[in-house]
Protein backbone atom coordinates (compact mmCIF):
# COMPACT_ATOMS: atom_id res chain seq x y z
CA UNK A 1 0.00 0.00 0.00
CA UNK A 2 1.21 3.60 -0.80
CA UNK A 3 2.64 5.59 1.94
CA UNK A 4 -0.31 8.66 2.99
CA UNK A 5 1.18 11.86 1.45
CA UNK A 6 1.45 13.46 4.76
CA UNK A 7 3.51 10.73 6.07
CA UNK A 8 5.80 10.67 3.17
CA UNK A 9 6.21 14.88 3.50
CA UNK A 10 6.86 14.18 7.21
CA UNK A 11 9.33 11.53 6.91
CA UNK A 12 11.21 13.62 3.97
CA UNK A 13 11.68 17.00 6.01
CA UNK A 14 12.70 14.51 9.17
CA UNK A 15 15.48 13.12 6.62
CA UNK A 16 16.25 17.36 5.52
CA UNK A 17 17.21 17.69 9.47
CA UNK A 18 14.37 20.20 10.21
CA UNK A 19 13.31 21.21 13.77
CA UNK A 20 10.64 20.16 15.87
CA UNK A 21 8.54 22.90 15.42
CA UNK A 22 8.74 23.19 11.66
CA UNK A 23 7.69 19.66 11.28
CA UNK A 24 4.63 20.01 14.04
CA UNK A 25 3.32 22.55 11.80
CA UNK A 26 3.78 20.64 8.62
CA UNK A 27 2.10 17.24 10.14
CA UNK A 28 -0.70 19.67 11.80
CA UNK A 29 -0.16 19.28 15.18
CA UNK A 30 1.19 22.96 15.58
CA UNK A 31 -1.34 25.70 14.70
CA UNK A 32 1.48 28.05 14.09
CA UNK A 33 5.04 29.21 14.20
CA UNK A 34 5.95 32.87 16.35
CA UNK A 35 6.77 35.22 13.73
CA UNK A 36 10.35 35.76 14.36
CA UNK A 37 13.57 36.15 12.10
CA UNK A 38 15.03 32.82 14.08
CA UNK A 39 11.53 30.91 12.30
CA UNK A 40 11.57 32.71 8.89
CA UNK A 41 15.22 31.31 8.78
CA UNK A 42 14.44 27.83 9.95
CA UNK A 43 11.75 27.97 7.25
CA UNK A 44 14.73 29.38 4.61
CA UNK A 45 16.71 26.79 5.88
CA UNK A 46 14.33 23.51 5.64
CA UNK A 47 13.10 24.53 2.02
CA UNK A 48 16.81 25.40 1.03
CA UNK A 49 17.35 21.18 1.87
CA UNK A 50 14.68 20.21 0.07
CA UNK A 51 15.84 22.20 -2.78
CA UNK A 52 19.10 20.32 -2.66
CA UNK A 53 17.01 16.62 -2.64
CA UNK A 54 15.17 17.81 -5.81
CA UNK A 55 18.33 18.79 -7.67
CA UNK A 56 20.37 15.55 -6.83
CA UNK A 57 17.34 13.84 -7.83
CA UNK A 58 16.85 15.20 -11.18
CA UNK A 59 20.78 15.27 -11.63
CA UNK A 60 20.73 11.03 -10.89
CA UNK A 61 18.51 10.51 -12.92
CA UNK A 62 19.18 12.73 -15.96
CA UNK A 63 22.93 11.41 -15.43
CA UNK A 64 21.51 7.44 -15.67
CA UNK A 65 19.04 8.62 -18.66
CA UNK A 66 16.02 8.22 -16.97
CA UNK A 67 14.03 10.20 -18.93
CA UNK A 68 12.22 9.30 -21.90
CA UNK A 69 13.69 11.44 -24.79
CA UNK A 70 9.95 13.84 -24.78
CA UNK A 71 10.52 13.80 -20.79
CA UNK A 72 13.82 15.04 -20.82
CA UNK A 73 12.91 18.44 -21.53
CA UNK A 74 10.68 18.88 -18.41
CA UNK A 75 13.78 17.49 -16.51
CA UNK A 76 16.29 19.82 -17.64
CA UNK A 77 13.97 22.62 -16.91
CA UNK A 78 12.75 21.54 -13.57
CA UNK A 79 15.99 20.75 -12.05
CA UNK A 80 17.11 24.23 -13.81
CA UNK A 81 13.94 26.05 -11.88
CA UNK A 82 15.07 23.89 -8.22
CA UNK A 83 19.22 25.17 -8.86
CA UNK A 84 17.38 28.59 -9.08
CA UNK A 85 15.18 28.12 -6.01
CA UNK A 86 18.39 26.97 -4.25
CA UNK A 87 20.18 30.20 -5.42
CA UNK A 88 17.93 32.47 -4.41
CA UNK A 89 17.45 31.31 -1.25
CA UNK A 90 21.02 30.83 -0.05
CA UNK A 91 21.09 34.51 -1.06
CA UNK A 92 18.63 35.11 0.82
CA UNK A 93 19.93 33.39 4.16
CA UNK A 94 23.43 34.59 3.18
CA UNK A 95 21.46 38.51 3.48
CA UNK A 96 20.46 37.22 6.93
CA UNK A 97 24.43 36.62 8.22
CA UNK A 98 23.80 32.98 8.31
CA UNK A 99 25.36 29.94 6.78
CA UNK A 100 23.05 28.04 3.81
CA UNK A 101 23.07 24.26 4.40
CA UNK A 102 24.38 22.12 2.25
CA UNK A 103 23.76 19.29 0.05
CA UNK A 104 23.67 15.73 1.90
CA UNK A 105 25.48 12.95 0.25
CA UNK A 106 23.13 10.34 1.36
CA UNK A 107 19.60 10.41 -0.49
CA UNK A 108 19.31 7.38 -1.50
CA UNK A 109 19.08 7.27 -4.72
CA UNK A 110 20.86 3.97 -5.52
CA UNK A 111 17.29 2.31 -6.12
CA UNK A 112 16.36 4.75 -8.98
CA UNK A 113 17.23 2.37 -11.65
CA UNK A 114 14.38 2.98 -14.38
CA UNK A 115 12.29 5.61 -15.60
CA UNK A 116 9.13 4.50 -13.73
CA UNK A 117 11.11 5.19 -10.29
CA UNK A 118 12.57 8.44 -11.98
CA UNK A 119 9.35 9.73 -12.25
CA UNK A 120 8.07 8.64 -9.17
CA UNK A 121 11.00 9.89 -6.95
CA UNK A 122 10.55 13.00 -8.94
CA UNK A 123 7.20 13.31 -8.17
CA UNK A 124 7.10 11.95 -4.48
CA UNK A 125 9.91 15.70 -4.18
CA UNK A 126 7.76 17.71 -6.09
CA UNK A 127 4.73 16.52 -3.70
CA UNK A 128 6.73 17.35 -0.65
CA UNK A 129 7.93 20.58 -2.04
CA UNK A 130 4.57 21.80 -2.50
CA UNK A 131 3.11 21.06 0.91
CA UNK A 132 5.70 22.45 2.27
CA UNK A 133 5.88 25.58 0.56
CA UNK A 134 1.96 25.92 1.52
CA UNK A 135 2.51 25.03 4.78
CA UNK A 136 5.15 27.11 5.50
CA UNK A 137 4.18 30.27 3.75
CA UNK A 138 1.77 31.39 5.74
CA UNK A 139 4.68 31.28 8.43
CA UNK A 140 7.01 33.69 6.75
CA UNK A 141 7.53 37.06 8.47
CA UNK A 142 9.81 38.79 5.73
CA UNK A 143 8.27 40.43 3.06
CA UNK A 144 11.36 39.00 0.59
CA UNK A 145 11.23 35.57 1.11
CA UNK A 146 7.46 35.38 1.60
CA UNK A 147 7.14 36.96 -2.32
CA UNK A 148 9.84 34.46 -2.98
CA UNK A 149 8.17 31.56 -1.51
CA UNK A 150 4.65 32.24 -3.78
CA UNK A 151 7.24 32.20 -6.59
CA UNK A 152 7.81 29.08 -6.27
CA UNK A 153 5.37 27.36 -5.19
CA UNK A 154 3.95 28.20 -8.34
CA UNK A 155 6.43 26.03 -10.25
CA UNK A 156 6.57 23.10 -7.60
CA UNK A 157 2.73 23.07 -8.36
CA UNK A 158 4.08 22.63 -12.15
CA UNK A 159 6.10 20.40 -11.74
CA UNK A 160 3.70 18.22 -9.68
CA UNK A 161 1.25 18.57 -12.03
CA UNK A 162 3.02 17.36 -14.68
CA UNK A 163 4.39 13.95 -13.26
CA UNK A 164 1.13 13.51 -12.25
CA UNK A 165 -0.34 13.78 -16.00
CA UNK A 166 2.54 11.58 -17.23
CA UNK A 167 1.95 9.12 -14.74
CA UNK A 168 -1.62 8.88 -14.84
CA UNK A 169 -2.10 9.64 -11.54
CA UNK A 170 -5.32 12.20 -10.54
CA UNK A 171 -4.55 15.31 -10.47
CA UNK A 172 -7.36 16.95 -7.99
């Protein structure tokens, strides 16, 4: 049986390192956040490592030629939209006097062997991208990053939507 998306967005952000508080609000059992610069950088922080999981697994699986030649495209260009996500927002915690997190070097991605589990693992980041983003939004306290934020959570709805069209799965 499929893992409940809220689960799977839990379990994710556990795996991204992010605090206690950021995933009570994300698995609703925090109403909400103080608004604080300490919590609009946790916030920066947590979708900056999510950020990073998206682009190493696009990278993988572009490297392994996942991608169905007509797929490829949306590939390139969503991995290009997460590296500018990623820039953007270690500018933005950069702005803030702090230090961006980096990549991991453990996502496992060693099971993404064919393009099925490409575009699953794909999707599965896109989903937990976009709750997040929602989730979290509402959170932010700085006028820069919450614009920012609405910026993208406009393309990780895109991209969601359209593994979820290739796939077959429903989209509403």
């Amino acid at each position: 049986m499929a893992e409940p998306r809220r689960d799977f967005v839990t379990r994710l952000a556990c795996a991204a390192g992010w605090s206690a508080p950021l995933l009570g609000l994300l698995g609703g059992t925090a109403r909400a956040l103080p608004k604080s610069e300490e919590n609009d950088l946790a916030i920066l922080e947590a979708s900056l490592a999510l950020e990073h999981e998206a682009i190493a697994i696009y990278e993988t699986a572009l490297q392994r030629n996942l991608f169905l030649a007509g797929l490829r495209t949306y590939a390139v260009e969503f991995v290009g939209d997460h590296k500018g996500h990623r820039d953007t927002q270690i500018g933005l915690v950069r702005q803030r006097g702090a230090r961006p997190v980096s990549p991991r070097d453990d996502y496992d991605l060693g099971r993404m062997r064919t393009g099925d589990a490409a575009l699953r693992r794909c999707l599965e980041v896109e989903i937990a991208a976009q709750r997040a983003y929602q989730v979290l939004n509402s959170q932010i306290r700085t006028r820069d990053y919450l614009l920012t934020a609405a910026f993208i959570l406009v393309d990780e709805v895109r991209h969601e939507t359209v593994w979820k069209r290739v796939l077959g799965v429903k989209i509403y």
